[in-house]
C-alpha atoms as a PDB file:
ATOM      1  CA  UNK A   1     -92.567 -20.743 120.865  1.00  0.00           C
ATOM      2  CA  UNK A   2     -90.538 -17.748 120.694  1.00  0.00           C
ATOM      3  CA  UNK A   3     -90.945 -15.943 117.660  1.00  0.00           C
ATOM      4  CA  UNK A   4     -88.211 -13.770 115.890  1.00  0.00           C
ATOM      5  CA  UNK A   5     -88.015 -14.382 111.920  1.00  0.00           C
ATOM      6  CA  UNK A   6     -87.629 -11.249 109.854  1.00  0.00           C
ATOM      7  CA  UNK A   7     -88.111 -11.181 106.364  1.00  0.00           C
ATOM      8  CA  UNK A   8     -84.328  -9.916 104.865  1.00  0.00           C
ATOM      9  CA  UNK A   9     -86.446  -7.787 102.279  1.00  0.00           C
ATOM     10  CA  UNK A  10     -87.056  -4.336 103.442  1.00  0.00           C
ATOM     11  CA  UNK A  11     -90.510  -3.238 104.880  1.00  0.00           C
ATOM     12  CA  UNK A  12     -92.836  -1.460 103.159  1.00  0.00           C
ATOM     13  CA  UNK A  13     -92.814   2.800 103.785  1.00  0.00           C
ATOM     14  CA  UNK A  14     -96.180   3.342 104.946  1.00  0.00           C
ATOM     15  CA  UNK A  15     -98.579   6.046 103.985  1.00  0.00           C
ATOM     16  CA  UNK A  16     -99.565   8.085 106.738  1.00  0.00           C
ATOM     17  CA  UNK A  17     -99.328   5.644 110.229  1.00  0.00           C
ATOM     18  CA  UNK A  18    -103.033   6.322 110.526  1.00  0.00           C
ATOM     19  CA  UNK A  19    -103.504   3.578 108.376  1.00  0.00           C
ATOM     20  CA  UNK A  20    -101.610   0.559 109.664  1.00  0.00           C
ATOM     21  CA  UNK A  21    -104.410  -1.162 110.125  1.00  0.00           C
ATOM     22  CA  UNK A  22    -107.265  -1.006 106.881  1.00  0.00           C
ATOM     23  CA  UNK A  23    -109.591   1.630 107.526  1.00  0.00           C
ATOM     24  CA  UNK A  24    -108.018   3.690 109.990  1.00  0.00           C
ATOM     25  CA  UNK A  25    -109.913   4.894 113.256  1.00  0.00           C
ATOM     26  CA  UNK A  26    -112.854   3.250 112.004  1.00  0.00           C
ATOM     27  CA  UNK A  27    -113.827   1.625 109.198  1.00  0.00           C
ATOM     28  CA  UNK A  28    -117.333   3.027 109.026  1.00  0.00           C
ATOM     29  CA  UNK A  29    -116.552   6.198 109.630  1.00  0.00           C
ATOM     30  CA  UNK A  30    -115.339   8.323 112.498  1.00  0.00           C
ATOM     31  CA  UNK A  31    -119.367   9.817 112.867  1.00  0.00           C
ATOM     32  CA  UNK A  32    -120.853   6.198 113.125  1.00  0.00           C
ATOM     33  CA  UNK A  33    -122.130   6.081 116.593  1.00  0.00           C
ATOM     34  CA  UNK A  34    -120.924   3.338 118.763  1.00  0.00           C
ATOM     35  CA  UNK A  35    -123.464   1.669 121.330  1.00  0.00           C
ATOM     36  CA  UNK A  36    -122.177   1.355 125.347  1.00  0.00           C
ATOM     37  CA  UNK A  37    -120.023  -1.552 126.155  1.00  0.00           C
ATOM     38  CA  UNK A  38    -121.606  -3.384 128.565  1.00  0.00           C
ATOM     39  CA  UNK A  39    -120.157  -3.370 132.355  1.00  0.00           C
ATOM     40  CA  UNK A  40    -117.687  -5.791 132.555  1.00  0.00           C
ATOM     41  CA  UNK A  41    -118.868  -8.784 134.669  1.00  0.00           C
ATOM     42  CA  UNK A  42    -115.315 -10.590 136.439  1.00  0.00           C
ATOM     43  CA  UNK A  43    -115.199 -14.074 135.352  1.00  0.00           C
ATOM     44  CA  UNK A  44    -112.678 -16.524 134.100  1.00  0.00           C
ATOM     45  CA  UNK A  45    -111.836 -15.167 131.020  1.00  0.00           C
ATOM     46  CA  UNK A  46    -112.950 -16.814 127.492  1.00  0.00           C
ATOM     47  CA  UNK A  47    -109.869 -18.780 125.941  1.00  0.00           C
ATOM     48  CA  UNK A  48    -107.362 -18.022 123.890  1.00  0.00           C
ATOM     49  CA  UNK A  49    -106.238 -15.402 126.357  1.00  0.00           C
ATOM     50  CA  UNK A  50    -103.615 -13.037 124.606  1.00  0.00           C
ATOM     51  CA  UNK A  51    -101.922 -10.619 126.721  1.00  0.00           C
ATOM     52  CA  UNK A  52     -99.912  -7.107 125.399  1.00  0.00           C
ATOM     53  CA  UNK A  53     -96.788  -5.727 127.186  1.00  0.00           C
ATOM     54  CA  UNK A  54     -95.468  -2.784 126.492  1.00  0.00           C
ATOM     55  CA  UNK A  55     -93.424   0.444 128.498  1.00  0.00           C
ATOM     56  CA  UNK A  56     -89.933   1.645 128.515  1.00  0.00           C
ATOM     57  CA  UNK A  57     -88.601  -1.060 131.116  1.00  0.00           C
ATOM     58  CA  UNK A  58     -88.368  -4.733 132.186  1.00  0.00           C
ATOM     59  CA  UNK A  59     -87.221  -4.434 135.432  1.00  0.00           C
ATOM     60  CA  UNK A  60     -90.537  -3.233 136.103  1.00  0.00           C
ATOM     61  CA  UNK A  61     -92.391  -5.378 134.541  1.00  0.00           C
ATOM     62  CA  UNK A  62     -90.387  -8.982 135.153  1.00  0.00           C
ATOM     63  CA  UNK A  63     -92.361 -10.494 137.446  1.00  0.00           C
ATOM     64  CA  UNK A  64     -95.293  -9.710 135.869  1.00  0.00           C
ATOM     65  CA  UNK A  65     -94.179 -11.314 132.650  1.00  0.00           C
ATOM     66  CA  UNK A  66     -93.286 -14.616 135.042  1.00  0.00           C
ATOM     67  CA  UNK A  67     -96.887 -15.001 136.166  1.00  0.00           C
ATOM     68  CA  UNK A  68     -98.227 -13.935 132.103  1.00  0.00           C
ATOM     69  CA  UNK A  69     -96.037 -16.894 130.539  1.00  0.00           C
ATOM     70  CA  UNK A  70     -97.882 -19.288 132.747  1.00  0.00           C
ATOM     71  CA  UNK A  71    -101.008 -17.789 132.567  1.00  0.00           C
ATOM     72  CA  UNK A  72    -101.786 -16.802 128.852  1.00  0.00           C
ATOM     73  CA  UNK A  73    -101.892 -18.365 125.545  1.00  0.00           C
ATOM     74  CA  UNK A  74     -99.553 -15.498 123.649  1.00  0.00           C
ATOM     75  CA  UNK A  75     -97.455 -12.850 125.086  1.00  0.00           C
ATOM     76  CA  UNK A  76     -96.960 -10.687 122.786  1.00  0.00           C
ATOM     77  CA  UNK A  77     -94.329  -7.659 123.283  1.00  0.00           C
ATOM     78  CA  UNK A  78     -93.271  -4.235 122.454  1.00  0.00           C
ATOM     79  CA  UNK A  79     -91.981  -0.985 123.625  1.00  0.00           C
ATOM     80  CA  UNK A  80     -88.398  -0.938 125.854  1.00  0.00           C
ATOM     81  CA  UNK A  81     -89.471  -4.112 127.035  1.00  0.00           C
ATOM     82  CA  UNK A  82     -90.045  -5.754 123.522  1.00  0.00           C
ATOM     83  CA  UNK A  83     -86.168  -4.370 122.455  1.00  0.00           C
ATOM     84  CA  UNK A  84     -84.646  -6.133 125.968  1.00  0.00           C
ATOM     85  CA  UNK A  85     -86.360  -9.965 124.898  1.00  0.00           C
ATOM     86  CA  UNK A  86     -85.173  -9.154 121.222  1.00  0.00           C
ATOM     87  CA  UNK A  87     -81.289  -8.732 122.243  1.00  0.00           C
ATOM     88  CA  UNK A  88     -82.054 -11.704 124.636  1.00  0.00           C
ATOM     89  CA  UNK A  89     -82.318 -13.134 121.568  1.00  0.00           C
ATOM     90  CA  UNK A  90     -79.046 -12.114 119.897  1.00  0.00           C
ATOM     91  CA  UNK A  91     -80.614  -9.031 117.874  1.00  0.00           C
ATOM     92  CA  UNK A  92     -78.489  -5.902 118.036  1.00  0.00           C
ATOM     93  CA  UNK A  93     -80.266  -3.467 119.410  1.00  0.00           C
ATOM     94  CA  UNK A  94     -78.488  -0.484 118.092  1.00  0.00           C
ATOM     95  CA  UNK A  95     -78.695   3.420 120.750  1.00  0.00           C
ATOM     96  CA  UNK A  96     -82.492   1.394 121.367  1.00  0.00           C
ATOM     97  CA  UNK A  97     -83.907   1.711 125.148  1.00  0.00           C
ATOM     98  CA  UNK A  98     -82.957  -1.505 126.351  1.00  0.00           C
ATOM     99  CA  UNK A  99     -82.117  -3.378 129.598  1.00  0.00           C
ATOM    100  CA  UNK A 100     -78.899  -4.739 128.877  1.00  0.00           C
ATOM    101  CA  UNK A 101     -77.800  -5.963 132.545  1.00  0.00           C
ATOM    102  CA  UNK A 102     -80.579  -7.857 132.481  1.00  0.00           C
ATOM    103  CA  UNK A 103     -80.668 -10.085 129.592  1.00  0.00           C
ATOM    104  CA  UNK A 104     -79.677 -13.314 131.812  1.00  0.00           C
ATOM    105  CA  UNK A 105     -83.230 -12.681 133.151  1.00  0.00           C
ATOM    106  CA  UNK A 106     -84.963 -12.152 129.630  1.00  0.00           C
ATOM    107  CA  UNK A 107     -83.668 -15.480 128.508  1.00  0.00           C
ATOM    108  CA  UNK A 108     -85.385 -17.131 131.805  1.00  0.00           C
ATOM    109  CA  UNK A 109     -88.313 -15.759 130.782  1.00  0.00           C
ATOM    110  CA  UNK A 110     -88.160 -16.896 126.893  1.00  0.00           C
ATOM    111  CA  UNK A 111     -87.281 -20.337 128.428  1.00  0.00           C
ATOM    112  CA  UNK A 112     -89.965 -19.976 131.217  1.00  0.00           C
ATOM    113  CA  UNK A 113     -92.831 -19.008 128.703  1.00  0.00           C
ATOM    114  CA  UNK A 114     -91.546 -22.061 126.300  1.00  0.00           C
ATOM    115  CA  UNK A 115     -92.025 -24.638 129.054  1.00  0.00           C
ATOM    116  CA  UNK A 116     -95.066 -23.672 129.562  1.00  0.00           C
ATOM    117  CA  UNK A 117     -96.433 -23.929 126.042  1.00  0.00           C
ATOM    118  CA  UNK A 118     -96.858 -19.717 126.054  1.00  0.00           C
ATOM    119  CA  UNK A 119     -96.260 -18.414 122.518  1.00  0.00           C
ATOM    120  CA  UNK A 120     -94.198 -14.869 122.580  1.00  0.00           C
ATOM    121  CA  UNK A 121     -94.569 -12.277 120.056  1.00  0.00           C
ATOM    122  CA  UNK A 122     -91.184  -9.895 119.489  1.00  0.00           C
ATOM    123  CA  UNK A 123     -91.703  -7.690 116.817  1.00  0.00           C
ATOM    124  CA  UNK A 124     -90.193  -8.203 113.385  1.00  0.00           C
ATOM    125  CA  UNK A 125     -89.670  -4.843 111.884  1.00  0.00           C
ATOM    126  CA  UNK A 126     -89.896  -1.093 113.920  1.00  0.00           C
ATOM    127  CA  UNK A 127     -89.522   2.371 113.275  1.00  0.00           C
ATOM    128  CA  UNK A 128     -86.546   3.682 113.795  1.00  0.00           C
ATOM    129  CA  UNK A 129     -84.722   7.278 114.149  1.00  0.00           C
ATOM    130  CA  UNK A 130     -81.729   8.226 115.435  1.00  0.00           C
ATOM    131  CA  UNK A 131     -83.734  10.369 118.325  1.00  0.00           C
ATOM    132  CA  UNK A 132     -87.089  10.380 119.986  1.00  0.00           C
ATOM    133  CA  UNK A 133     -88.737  14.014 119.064  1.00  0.00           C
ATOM    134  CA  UNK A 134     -91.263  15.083 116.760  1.00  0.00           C
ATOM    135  CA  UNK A 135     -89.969  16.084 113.054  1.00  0.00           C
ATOM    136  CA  UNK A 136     -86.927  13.571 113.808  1.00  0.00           C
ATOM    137  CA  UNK A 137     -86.389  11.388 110.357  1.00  0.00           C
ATOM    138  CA  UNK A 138     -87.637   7.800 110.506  1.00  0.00           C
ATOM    139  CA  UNK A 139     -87.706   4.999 108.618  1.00  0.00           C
ATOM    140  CA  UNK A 140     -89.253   1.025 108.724  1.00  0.00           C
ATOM    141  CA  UNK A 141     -86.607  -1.789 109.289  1.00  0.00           C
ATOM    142  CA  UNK A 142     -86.484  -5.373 109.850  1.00  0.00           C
ATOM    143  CA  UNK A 143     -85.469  -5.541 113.066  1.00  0.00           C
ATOM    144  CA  UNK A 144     -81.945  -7.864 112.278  1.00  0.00           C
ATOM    145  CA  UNK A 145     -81.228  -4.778 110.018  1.00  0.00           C
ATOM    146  CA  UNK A 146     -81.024  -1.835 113.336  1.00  0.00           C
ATOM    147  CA  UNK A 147     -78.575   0.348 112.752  1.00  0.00           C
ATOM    148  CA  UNK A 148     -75.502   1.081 115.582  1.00  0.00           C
ATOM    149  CA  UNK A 149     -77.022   4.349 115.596  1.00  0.00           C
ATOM    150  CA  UNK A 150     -80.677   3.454 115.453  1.00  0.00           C
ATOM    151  CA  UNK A 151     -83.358   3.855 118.496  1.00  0.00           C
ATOM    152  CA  UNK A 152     -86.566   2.147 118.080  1.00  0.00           C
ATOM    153  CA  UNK A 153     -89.364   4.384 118.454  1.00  0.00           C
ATOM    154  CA  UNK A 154     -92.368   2.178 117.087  1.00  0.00           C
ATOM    155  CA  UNK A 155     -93.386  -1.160 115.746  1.00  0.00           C
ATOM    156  CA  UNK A 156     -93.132  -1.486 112.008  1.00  0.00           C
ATOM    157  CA  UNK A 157     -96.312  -2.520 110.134  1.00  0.00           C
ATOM    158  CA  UNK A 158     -95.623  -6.611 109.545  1.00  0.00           C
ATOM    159  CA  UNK A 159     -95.488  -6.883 113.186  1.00  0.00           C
ATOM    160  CA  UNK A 160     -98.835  -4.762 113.242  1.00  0.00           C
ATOM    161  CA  UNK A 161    -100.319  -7.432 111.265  1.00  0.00           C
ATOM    162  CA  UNK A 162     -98.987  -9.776 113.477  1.00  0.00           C
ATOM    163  CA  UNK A 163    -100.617  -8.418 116.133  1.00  0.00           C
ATOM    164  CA  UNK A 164    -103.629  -8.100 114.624  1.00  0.00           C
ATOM    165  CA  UNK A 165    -103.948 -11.542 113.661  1.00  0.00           C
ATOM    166  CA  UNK A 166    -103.396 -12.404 117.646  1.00  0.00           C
ATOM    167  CA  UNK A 167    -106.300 -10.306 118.230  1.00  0.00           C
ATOM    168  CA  UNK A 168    -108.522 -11.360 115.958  1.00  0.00           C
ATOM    169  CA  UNK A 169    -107.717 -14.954 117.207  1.00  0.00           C
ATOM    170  CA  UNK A 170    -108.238 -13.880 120.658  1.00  0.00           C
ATOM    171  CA  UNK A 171    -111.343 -14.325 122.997  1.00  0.00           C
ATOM    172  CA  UNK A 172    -109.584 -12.136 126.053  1.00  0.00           C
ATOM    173  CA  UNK A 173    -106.763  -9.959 125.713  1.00  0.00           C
ATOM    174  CA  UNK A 174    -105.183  -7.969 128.626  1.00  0.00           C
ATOM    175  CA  UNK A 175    -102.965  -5.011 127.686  1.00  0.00           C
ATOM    176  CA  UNK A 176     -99.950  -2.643 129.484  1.00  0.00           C
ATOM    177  CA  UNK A 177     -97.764  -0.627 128.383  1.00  0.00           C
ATOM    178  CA  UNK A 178     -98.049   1.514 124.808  1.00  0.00           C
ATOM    179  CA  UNK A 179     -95.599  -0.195 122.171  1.00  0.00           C
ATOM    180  CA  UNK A 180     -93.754   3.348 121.159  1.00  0.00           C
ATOM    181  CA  UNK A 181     -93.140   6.653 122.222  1.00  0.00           C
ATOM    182  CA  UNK A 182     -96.941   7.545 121.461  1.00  0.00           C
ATOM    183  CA  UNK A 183     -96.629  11.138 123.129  1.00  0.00           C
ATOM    184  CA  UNK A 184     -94.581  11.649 119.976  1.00  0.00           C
ATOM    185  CA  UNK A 185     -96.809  11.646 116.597  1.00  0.00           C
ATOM    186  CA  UNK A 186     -95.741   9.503 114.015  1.00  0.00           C
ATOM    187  CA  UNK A 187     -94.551   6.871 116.428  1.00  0.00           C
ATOM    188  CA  UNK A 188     -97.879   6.458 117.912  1.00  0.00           C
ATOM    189  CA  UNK A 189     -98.730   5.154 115.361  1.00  0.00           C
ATOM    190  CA  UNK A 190     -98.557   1.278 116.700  1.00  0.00           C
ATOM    191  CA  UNK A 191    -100.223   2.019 119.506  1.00  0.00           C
ATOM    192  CA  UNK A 192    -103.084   3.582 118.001  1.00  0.00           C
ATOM    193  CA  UNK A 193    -103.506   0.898 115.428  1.00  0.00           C
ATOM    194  CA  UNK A 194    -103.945  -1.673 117.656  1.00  0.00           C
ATOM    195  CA  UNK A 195    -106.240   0.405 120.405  1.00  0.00           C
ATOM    196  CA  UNK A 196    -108.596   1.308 117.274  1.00  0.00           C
ATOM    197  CA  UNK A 197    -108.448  -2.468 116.663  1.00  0.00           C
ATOM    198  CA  UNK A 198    -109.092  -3.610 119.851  1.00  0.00           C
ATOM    199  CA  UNK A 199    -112.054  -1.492 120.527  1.00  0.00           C
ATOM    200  CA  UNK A 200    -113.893  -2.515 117.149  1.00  0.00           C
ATOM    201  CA  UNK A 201    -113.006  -6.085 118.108  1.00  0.00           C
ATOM    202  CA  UNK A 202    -115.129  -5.150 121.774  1.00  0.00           C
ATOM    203  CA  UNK A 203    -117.770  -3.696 120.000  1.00  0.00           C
ATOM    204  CA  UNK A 204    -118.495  -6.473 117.194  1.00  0.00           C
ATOM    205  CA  UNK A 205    -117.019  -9.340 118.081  1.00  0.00           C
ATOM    206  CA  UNK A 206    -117.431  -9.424 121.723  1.00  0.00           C
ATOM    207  CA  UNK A 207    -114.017  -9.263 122.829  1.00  0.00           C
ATOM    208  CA  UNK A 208    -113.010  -9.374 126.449  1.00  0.00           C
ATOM    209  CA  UNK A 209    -110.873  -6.660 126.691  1.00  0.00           C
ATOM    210  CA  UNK A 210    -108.768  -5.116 129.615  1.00  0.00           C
ATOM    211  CA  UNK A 211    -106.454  -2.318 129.802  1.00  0.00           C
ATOM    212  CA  UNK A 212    -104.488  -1.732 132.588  1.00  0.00           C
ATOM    213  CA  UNK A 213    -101.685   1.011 133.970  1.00  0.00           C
ATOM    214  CA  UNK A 214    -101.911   4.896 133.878  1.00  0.00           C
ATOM    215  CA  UNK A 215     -99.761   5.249 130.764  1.00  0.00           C
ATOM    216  CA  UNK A 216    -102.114   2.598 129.010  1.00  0.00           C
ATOM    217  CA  UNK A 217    -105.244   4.479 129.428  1.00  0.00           C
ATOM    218  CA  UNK A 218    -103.371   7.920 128.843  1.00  0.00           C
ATOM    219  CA  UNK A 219    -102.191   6.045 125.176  1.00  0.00           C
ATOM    220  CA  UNK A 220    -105.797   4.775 124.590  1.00  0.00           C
ATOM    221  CA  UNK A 221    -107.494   8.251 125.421  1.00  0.00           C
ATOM    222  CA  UNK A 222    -105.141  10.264 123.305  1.00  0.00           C
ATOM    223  CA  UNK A 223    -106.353   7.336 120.642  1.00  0.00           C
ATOM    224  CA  UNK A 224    -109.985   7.974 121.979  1.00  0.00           C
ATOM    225  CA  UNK A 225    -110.999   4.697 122.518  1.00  0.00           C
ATOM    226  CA  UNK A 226    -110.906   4.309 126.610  1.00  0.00           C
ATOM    227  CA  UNK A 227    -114.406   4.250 126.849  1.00  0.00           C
ATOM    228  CA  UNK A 228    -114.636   1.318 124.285  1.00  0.00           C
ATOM    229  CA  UNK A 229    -112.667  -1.471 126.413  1.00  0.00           C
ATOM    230  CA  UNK A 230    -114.410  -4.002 128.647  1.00  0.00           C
ATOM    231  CA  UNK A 231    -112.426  -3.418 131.392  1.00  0.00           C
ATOM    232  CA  UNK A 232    -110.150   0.037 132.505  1.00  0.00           C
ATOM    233  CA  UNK A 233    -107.397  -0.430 135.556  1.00  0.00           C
ATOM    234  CA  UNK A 234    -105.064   2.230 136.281  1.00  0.00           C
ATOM    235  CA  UNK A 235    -103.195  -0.711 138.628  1.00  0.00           C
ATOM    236  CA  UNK A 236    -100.070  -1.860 136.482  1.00  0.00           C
ATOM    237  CA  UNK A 237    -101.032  -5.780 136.988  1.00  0.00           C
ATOM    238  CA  UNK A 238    -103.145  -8.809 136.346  1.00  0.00           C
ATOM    239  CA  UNK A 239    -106.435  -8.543 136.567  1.00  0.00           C
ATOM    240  CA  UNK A 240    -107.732 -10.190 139.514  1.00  0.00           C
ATOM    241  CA  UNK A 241    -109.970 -12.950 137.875  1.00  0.00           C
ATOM    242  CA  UNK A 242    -106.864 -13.532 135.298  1.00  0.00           C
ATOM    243  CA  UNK A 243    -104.586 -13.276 138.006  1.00  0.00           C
ATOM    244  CA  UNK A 244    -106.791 -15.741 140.273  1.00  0.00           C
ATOM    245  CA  UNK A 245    -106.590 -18.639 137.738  1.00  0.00           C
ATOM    246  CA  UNK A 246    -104.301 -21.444 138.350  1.00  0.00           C
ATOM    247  CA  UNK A 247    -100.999 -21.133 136.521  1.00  0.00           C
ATOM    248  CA  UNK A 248     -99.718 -23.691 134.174  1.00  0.00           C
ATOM    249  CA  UNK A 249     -96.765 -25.856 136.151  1.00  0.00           C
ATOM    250  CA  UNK A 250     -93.289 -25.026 135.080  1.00  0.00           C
ATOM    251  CA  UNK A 251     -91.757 -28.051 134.113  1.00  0.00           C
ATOM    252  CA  UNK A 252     -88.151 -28.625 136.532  1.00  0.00           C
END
């Protein structure tokens, strides 16, 4: 199921990105000490599987998003590559990063994933500005309400939440690719939320969790929460075990 809905309301202002998710870095506290994750042992990984795409483009990334949808429970999306699957979808993109020629090949993939019974996540609202540098005025939108002269520069805080129900629903999730420009504070903002997510997730709930790709681990460093992930790959791809299973048959 592909899922795009916005609310027509407008989304909340946040204050201080820090916070998009409750509690911030941590909830107990940035000098609670955190015990070592355990090494990561490969194995078939625990079900649901979700997996996280991110980065500025989907040519790179297609075919990796071909074996995902037939490999994972939810793809969920954001970044460049999040803003090509959204105007796949009919949403106007505004002056956003996007990969316009090839939108034939993003609606494959929606189809593809559909077939076999993968759910994708596209973001609902973002941040916008009308350039990428720090000090540049932003604001939150739904994303059916991006301006001709907007360019997405983060996900907005509902599809935060979103994500952060898919990881708390999640037994495995495999992530590449930050969801913003996170070099640029506020608009790592996203990114962060969900790294300092994902790494109390590892720590108390057992959560299988990989990162993979240079950029990734640069994102979740800068966060500092590298060393709290199951699993670190600076290759931008499956991980073998994940990679190894059988894929779900795509239906003629």
């Amino acid at each position: 199921m592909v899922t795009t809905d916005v609310h027509r309301t407008p989304a909340p202002r946040l204050t201080g990105r820090l916070h998009l998710i409750t509690g911030g870095r941590d909830a107990a506290g940035p000098d609670r000490p955190h015990p070592p994750i355990p090494a990561h042992k490969a194995a078939q990984p625990a079900h649901a599987v979700c997996a996280i795409v991110g980065g500025t483009g989907l040519s790179a990334k297609l075919e990796l998003l071909r074996r995902l949808v037939t490999r994972v429970d939810v793809l969920a999306l954001g970044g460049g590559i999040a803003n090509s699957l959204l105007a796949a979808t009919g949403t106007d993109m505004g002056a956003s990063l996007c990969d316009h020629a090839l939108i034939d090949e993003a609606r494959k993939l929606l189809d593809r994933a559909k077939a076999c019974g993968c759910e994708v996540l596209l973001p609902v609202d973002a941040v916008v500005a009308t350039e990428a540098r720090k000090g540049a005025e932003d604001r939150v939108v739904p994303c059916a309400a991006i301006g001709p002269e907007d360019m997405v520069v983060d996900i907005g805080p509902a599809t935060v939440a979103r994500l952060t129900a898919c990881v708390e629903a999640a037994r495995t999730v495999v992530w590449t690719g930050p969801l913003g420009v996170y070099e640029i504070a506020p608009f790592d903002g996203g990114t962060n939320a969900l790294a300092w997510l994902i790494a109390r997730r590892t720590r108390d709930a057992g959560l299988q969790s990989v990162a993979a790709g240079d950029d990734t681990i640069v994102a979740l460093a800068s966060a500092g929460v590298e060393s709290r992930f199951s699993e670190l790959s600076t290759r931008d791809a499956l991980p073998s075990w994940l990679d190894a299973m059988s894929p779900r048959a795509v239906p003629a």
